[in-house]
C-alpha atoms as a PDB file:
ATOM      1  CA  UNK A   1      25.377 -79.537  87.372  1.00  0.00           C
ATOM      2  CA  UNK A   2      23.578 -81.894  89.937  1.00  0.00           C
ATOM      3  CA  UNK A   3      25.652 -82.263  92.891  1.00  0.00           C
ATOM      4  CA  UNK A   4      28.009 -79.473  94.263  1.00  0.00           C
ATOM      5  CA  UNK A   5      31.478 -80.090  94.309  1.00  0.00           C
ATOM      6  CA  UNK A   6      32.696 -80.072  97.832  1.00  0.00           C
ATOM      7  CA  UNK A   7      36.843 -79.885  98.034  1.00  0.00           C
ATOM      8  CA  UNK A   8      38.654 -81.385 100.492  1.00  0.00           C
ATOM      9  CA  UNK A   9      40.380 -78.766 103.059  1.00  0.00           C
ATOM     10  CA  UNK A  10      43.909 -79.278 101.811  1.00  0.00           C
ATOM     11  CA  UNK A  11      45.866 -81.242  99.064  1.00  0.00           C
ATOM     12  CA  UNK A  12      46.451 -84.713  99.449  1.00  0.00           C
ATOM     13  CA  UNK A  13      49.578 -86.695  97.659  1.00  0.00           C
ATOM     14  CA  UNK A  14      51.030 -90.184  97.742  1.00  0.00           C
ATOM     15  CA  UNK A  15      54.040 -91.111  96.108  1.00  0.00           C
ATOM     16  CA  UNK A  16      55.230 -94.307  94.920  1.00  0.00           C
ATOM     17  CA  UNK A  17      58.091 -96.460  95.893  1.00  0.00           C
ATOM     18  CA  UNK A  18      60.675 -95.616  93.557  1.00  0.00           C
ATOM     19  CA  UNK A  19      63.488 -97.749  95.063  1.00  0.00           C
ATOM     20  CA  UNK A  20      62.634-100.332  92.316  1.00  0.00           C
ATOM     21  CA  UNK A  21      63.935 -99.513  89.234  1.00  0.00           C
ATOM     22  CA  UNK A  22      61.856-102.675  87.669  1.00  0.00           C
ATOM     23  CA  UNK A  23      59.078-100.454  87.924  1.00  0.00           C
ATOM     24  CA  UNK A  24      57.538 -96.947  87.491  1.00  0.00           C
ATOM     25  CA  UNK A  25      57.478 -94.679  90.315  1.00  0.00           C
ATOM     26  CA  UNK A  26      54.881 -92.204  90.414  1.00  0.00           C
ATOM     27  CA  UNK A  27      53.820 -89.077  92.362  1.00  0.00           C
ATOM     28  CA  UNK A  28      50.033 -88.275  92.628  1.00  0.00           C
ATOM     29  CA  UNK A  29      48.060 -85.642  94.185  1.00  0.00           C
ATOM     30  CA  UNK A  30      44.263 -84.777  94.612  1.00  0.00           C
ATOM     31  CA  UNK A  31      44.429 -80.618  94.703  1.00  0.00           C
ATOM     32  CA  UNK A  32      41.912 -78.739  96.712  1.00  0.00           C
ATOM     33  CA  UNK A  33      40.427 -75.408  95.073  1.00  0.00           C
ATOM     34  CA  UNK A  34      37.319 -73.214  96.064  1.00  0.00           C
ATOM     35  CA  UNK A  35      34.493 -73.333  93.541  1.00  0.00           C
ATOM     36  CA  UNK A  36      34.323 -71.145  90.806  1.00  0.00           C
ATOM     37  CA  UNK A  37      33.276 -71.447  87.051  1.00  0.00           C
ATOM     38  CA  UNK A  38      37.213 -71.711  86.055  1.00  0.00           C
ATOM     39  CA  UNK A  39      38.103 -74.800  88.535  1.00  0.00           C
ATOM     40  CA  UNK A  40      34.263 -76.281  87.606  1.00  0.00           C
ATOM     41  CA  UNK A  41      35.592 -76.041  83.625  1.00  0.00           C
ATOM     42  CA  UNK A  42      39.082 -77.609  84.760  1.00  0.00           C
ATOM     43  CA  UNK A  43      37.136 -80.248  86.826  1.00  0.00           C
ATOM     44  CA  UNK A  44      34.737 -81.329  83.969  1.00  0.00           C
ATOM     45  CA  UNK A  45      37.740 -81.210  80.918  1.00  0.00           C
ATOM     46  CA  UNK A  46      39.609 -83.740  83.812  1.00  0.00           C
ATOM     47  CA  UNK A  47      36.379 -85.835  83.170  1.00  0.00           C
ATOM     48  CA  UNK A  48      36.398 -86.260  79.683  1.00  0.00           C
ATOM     49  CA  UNK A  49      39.895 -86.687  79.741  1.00  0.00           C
ATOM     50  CA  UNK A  50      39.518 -89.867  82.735  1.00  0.00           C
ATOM     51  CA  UNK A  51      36.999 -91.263  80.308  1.00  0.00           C
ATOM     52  CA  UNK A  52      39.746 -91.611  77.764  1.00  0.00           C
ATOM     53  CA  UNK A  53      42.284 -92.750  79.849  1.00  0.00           C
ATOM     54  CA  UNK A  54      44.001 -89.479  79.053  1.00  0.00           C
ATOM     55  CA  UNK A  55      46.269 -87.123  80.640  1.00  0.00           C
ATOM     56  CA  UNK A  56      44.987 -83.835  82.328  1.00  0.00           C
ATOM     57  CA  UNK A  57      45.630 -80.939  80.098  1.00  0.00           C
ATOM     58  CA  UNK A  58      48.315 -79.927  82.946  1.00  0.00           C
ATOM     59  CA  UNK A  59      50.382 -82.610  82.581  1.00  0.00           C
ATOM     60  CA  UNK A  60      52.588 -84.086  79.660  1.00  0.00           C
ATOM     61  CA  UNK A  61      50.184 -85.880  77.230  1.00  0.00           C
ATOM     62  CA  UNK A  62      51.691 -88.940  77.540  1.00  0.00           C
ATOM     63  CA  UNK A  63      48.082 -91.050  78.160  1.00  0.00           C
ATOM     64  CA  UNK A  64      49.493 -94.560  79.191  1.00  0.00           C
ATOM     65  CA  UNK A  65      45.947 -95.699  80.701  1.00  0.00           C
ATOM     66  CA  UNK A  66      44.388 -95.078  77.479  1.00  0.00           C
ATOM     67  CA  UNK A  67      45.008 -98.368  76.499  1.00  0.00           C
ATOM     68  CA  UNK A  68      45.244-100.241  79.860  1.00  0.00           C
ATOM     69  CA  UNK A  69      43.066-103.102  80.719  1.00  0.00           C
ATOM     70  CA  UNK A  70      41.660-102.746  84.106  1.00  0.00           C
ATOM     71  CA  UNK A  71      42.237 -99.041  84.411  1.00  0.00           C
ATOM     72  CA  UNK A  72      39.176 -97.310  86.502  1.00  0.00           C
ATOM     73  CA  UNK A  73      36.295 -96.790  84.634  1.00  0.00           C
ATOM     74  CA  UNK A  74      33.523 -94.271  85.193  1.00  0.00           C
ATOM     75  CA  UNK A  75      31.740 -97.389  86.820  1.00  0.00           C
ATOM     76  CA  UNK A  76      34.345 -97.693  89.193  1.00  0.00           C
ATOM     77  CA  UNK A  77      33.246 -94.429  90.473  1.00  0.00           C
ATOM     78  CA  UNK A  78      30.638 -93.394  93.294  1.00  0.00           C
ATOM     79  CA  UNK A  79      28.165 -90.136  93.202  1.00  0.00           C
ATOM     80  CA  UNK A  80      30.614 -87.556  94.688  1.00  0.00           C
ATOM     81  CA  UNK A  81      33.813 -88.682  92.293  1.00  0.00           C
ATOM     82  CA  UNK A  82      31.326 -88.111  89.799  1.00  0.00           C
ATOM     83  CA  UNK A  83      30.207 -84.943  90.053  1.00  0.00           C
ATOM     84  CA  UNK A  84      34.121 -83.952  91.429  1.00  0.00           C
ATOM     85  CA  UNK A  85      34.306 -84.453  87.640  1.00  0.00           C
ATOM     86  CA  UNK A  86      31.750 -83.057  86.283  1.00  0.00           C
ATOM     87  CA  UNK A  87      30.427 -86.061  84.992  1.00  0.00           C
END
């Protein structure tokens, strides 16, 4: 798998501004997990998925950044986000 896959020591989150209703308002979080084989599987399907601009399988397939110009691309990411996905 190359590089190990390192998790951050607790969850991090950011929500969006949602006093707008002109726009979406969004809630996004980065969970933490130890290694294992099942989060390593979970972590690699989350790849494919981010290369298709797709949802995670545990959230409502609803894949808005499939067809998004200037959504991140795997270029956009460095060694470590990488291998975070598997990829």
């Amino acid at each position: 798998m190359g590089e190990v896959f390192r998790p951050l020591p607790e969850a991090l989150h950011s929500v969006a501004d949602g006093s707008n209703a002109e726009r979406w308002g969004n809630v996004m979080y980065i969970p933490a997990s130890p290694y294992c084989e099942k989060n390593a599987a979970y972590a690699r399907a989350c790849g494919e998925r981010f290369l298709e601009g797709a949802s995670p399988s545990d959230f409502a397939r609803e894949d808005y950044e499939a067809s998004w110009s200037g959504r991140a691309l795997l270029t956009d990411l460095d060694a470590p986000g990488r291998a975070q996905l598997g990829l």
